[in-house]
Protein backbone atom coordinates (compact mmCIF):
# COMPACT_ATOMS: atom_id res chain seq x y z
CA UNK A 1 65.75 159.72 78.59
CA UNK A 2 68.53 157.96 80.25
CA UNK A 3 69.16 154.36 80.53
CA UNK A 4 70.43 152.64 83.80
CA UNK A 5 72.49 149.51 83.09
CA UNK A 6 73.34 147.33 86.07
CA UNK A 7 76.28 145.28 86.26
CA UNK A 8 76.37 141.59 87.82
CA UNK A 9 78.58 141.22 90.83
CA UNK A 10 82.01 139.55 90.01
CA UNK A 11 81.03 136.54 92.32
CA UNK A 12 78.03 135.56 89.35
CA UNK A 13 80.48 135.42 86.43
CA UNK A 14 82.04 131.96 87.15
CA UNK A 15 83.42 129.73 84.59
CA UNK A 16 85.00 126.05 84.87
CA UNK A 17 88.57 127.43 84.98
CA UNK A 18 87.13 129.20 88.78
CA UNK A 19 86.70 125.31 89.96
CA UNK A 20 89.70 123.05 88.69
CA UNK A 21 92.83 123.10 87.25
CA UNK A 22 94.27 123.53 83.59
CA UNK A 23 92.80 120.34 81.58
CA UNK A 24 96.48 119.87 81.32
CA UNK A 25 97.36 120.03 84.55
CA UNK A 26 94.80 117.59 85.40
CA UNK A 27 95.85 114.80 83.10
CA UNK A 28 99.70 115.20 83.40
CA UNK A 29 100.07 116.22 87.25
CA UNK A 30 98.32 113.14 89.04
CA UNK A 31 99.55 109.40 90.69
CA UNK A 32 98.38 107.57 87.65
CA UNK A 33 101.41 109.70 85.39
CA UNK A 34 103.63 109.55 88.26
CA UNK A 35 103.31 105.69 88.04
CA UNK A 36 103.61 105.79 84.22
CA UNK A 37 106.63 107.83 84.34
CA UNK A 38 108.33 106.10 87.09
CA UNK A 39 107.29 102.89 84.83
CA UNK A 40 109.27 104.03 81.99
CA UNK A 41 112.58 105.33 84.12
CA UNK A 42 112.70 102.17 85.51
CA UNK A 43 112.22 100.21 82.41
CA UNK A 44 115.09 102.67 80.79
CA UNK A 45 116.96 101.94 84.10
CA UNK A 46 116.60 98.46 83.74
CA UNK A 47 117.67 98.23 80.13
CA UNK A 48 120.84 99.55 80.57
CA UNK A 49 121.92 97.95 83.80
CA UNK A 50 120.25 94.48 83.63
CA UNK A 51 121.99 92.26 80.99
CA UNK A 52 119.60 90.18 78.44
CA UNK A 53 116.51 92.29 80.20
CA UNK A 54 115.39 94.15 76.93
CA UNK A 55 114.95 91.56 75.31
CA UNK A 56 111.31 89.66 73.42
CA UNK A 57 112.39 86.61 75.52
CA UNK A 58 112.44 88.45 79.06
CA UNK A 59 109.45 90.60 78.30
CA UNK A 60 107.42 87.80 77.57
CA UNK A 61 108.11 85.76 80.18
CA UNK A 62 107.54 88.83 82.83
CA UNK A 63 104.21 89.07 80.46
CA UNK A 64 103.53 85.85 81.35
CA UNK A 65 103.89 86.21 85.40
CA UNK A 66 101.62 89.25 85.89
CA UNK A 67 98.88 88.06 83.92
CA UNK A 68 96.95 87.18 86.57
CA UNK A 69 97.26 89.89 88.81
CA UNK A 70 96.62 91.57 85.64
CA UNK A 71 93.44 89.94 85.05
CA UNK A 72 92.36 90.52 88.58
CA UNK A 73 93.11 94.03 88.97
CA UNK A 74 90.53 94.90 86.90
CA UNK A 75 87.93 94.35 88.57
CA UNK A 76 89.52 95.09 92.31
CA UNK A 77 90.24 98.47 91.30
CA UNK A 78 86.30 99.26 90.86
CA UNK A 79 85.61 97.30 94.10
CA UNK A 80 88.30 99.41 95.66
CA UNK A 81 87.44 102.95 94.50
CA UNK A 82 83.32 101.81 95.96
CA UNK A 83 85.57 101.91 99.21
CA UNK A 84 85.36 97.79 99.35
CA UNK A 85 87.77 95.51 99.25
CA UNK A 86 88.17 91.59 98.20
CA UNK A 87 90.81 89.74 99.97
CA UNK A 88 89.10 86.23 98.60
CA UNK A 89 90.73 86.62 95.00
CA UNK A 90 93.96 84.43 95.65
CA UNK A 91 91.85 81.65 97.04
CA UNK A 92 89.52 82.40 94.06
CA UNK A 93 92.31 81.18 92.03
CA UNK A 94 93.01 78.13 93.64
CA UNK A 95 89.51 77.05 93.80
CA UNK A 96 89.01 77.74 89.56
CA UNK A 97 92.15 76.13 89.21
CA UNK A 98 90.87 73.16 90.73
CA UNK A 99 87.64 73.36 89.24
CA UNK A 100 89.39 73.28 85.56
CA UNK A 101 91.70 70.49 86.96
CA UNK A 102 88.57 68.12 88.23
CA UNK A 103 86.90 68.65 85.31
CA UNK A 104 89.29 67.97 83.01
CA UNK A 105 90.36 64.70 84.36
CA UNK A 106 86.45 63.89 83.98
CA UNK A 107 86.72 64.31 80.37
CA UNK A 108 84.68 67.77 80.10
CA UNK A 109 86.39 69.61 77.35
CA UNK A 110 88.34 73.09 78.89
CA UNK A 111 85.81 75.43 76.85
CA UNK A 112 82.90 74.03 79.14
CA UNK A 113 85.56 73.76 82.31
CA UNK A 114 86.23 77.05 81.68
CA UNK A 115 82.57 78.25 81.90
CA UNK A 116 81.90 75.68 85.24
CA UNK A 117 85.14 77.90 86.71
CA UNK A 118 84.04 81.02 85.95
CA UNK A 119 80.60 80.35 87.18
CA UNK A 120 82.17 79.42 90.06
CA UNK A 121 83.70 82.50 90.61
CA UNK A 122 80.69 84.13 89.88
CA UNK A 123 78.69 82.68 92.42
CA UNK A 124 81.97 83.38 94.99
CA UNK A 125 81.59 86.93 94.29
CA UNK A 126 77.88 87.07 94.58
CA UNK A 127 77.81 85.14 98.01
CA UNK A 128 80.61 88.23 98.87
CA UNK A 129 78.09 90.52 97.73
CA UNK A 130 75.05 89.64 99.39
CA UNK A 131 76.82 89.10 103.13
CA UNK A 132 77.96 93.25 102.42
CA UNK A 133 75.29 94.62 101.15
CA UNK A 134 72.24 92.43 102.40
CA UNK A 135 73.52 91.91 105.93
CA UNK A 136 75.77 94.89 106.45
CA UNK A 137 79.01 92.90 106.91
CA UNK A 138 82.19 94.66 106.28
CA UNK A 139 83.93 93.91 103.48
CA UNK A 140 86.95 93.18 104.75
CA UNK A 141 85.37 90.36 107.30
CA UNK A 142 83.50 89.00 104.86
CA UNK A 143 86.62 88.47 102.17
CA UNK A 144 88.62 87.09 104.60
CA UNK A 145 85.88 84.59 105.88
CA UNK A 146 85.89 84.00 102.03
CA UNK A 147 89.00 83.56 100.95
CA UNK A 148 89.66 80.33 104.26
CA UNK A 149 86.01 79.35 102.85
CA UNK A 150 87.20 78.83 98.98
CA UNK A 151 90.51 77.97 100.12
CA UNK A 152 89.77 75.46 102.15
CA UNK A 153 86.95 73.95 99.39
CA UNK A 154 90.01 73.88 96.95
CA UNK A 155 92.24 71.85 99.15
CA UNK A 156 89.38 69.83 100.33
CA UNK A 157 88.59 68.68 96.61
CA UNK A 158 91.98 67.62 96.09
CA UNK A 159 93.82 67.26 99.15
CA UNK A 160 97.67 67.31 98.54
CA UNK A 161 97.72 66.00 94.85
CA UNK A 162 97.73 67.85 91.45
CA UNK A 163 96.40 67.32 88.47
CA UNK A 164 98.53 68.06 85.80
CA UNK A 165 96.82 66.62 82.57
CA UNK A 166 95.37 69.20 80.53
CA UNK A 167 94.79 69.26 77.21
CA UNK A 168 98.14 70.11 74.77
CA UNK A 169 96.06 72.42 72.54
CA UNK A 170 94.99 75.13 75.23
CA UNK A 171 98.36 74.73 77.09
CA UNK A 172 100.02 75.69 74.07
CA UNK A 173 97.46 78.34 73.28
CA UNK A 174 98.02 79.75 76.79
CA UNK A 175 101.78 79.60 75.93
CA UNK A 176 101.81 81.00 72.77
CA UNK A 177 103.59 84.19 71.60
CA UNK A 178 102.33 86.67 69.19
CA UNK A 179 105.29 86.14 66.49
CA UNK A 180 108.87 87.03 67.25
CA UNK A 181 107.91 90.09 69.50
CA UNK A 182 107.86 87.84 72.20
CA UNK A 183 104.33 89.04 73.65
CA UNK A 184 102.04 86.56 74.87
CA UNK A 185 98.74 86.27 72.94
CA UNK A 186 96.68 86.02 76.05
CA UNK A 187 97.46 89.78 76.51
CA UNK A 188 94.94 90.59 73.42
CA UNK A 189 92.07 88.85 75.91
CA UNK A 190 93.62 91.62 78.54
CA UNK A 191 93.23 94.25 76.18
CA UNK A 192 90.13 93.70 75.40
CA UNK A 193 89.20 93.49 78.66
CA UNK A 194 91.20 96.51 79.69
CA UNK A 195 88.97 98.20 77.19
CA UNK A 196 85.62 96.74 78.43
CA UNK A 197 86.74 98.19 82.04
CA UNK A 198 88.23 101.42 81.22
CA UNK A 199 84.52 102.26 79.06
CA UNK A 200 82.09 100.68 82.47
CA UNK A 201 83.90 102.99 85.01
CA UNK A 202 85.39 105.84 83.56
CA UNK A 203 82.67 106.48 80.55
CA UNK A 204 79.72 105.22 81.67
CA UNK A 205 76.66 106.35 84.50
CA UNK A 206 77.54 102.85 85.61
CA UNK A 207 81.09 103.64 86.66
CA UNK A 208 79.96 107.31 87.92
CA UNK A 209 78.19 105.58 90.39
CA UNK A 210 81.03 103.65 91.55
CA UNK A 211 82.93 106.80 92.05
CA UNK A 212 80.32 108.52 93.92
CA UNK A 213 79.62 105.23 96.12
CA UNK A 214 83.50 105.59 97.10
CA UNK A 215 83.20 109.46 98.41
CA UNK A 216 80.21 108.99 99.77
CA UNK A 217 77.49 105.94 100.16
CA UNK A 218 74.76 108.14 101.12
CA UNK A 219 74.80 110.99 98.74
CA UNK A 220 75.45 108.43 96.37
CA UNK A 221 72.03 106.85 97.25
CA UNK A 222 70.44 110.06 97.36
CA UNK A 223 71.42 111.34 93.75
CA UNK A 224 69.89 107.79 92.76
CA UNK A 225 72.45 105.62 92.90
CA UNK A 226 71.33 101.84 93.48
CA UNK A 227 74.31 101.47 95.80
CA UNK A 228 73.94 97.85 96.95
CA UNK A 229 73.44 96.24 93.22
CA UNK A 230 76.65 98.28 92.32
CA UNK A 231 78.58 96.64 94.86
CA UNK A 232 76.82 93.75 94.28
CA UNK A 233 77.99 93.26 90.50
CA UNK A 234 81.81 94.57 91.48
CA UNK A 235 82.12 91.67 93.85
CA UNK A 236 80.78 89.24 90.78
CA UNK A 237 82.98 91.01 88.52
CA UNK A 238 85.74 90.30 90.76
CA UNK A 239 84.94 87.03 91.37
CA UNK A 240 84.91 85.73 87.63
CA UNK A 241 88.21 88.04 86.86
CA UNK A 242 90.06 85.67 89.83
CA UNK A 243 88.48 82.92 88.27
CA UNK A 244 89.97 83.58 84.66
CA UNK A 245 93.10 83.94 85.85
CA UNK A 246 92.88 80.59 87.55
CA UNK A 247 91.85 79.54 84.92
CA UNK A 248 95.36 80.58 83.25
CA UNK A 249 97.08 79.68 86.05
CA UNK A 250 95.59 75.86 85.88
CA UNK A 251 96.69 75.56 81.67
CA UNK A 252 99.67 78.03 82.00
CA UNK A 253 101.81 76.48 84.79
CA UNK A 254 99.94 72.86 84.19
CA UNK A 255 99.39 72.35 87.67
CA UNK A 256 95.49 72.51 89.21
CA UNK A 257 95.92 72.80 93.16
CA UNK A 258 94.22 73.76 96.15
CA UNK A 259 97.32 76.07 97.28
CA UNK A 260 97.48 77.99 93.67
CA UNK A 261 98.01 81.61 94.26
CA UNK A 262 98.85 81.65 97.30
CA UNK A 263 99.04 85.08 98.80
CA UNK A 264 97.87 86.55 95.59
CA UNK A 265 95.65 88.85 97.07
CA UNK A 266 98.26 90.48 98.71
CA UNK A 267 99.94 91.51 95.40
CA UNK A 268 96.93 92.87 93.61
CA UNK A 269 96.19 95.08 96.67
CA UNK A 270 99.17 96.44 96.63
CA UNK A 271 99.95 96.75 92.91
CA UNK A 272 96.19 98.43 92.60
CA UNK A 273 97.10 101.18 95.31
CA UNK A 274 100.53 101.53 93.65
CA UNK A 275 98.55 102.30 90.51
CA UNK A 276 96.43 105.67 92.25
CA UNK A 277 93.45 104.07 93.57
CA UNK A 278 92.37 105.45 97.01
CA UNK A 279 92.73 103.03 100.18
CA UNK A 280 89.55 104.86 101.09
CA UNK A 281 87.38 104.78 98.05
CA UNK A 282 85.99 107.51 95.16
CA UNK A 283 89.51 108.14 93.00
CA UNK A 284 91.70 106.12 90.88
CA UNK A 285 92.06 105.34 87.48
CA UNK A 286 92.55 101.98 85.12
CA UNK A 287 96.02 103.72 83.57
CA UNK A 288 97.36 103.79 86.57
CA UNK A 289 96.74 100.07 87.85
CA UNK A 290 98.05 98.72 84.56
CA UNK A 291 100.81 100.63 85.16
CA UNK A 292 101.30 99.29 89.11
CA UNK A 293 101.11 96.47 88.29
CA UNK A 294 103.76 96.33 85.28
CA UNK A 295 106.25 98.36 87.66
CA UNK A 296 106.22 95.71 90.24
CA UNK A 297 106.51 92.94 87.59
CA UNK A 298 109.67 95.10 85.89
CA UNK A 299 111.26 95.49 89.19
CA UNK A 300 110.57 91.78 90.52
CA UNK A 301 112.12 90.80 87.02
CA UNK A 302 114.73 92.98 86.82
CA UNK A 303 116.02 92.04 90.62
CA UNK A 304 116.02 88.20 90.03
CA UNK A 305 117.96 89.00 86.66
CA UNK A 306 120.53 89.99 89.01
CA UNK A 307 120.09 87.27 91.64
CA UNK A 308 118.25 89.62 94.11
CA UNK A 309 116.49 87.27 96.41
CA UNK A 310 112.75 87.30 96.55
CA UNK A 311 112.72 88.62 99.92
CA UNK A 312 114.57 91.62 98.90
CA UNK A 313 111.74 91.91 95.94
CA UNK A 314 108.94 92.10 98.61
CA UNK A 315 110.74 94.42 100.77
CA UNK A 316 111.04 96.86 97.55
CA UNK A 317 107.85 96.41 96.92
CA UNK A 318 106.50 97.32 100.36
CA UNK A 319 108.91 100.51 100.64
CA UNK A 320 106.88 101.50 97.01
CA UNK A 321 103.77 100.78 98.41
CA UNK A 322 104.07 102.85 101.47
CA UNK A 323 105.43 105.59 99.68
CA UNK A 324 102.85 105.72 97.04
CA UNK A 325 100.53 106.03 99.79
CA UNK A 326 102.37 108.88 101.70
CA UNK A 327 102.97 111.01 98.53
CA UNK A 328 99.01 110.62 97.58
CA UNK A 329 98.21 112.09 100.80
CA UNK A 330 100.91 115.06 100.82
CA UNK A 331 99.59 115.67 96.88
CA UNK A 332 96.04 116.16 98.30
CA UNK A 333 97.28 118.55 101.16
CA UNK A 334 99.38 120.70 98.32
CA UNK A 335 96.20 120.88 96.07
CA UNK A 336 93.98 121.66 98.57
CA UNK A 337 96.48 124.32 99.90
CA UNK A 338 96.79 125.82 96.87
CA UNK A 339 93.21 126.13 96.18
CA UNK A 340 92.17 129.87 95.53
CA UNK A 341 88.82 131.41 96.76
CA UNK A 342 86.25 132.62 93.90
CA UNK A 343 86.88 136.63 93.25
CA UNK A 344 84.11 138.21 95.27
CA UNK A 345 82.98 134.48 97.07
CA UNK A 346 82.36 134.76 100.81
CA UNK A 347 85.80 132.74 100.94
CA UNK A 348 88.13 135.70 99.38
CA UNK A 349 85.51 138.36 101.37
CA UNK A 350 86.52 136.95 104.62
CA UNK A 351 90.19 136.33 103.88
């Protein structure tokens, strides 16, 4: 008696290797270690070249200019990759600012003034929210409504004055470095909030969402997704991150006013799509916004350290910026050129 054996077709034996790249490839050859490396060259660059730049002294005090945008782009890079944006985060600032200001010169200790400000900014963010995903506004409408809205609350409350008694203890607490390494101990909040962010979006069914939201709203919705709430809570989030780092900019530079941060948002937009994340929404990664952001702080640094004017910084900036965005797009032509049709798919059939 013979025995027939059949064979499956080359097309059914797929494995993971058939749909992506090396796991190797895919960590080392993307934007966000293109940023990191450029990050390093330059701060090797910078080293050598700029007198007194390596030093505790310097690196702190850079430290101590990015925190906010720091602090911010945390939570715009999620609202960014759901293919929103917030443009309201500078005035944000100026607003909590305030907020700590007023209430401090009422006698409310800074703990509580803290927690007024960052309900504040919580309830910015969820009025943001709401006109999106309720009404159907755009986003970028809506945030720029918002950010002449809290702007103009800010320098309503206190007109042209500043308040500029704050309590010594969280001044110096906000000032503080950790030992002689020169690093400011506010950046241990950032980490830990660094951490808290990197585990919602990249390891969580939370942050899954977001991505899928970003490449597409409706099959996002489709695979379950509760696509308004998402967005909802990202413009929240993003509301009480601006607020915290009004917060530090009220105790940090002792000065609560309505025109705080002027122009802020601008930065974080453009330090966030430094950092990989897509102007249109479903890719980017924490790494690489950490790492935008702390290039365009080196650089800004680094150029006044030689008495480069600040116009000179923004034009550097914006030449980064736009090429960040024109190499993202030719890396997603080469990728998808080089993509290779499944042995025995209809693809390699009918090529």
């Amino acid at each position: 008696m013979t025995t027939s054996v059949t064979t499956q077709p080359a097309a059914i034996e797929r494995t993971y290797a058939a749909y992506g790249r090396p796991a190797w490839r895919r960590v080392l050859l993307n934007r966000e270690m293109a940023i990191i490396g450029l990050l390093a060259a330059v701060l090797v660059v910078a080293s050598v070249i700029v007198p007194k730049f390596a030093t505790p002294t310097t690196m702190g005090y850079l430290l101590f200019d990015i925190t906010p945008i720091l602090f911010i782009s945390l939570a715009m890079a999620p609202v960014m990759i759901a293919g929103d944006i917030d443009l309201s985060v500078g005035s944000m600032v100026g607003l909590s600012s305030v907020t700590v200001g007023l209430c401090s010169q009422m006698g409310i200790p800074i703990a509580v003034a803290g927690l007024i400000a960052l309900a504040v900014g919580a309830i910015g963010g969820l009025v943001n929210g709401l006109l999106i995903t309720r009404i159907g506004l755009p986003a970028l409408a809506v945030t720029i409504g918002t950010l002449a809205l809290y702007r103009g609350i800010a320098v309503g409350l206190l007109g042209t004055t500043a308040i500029t008694q704050f309590d010594k203890w969280w001044t110096a607490l906000i000032k503080a470095r950790i030992g002689t390494t020169g690093i400011p101990v506010v950046m241990i909040l950032f980490v830990l909030l660094l951490a808290a962010f990197v585990i919602m979006l990249h390891f969580t069914p939370f942050g899954r969402g977001v991505f899928a939201i970003g490449l597409s709203k409706d099959a996002a919705v489709f695979s379950g997704v509760d696509a308004e709430r998402t967005r909802v809570i990202l413009f929240v989030l993003s509301g009480v991150m601006a607020a915290l780092a009004g917060i530090y900019y009220a105790l940090y530079y002792t000065s609560a006013r309505g025109d705080n941060a002027t122009g802020m948002e601008l930065q974080v937009i453009a330090a966030v799509v430094l950092g990989g994340v897509s102007v249109f929404g479903g890719r980017g990664a924490l790494s690489g916004v950490v790492a935008g952001v702390l290039l365009i702080g080196v650089l800004s640094k680094a150029l006044q350290l030689v008495n480069v004017t600040s116009d000179v910084v923004s034009i550097i900036t914006g030449v980064l910026l736009v090429l960040s965005v024109i190499a993202g797009s030719v890396m997603n032509w080469v990728q998808s050129k080089r993509v290779r049709p499944v042995p025995g798919s209809i693809q390699s059939k009918t090529a």
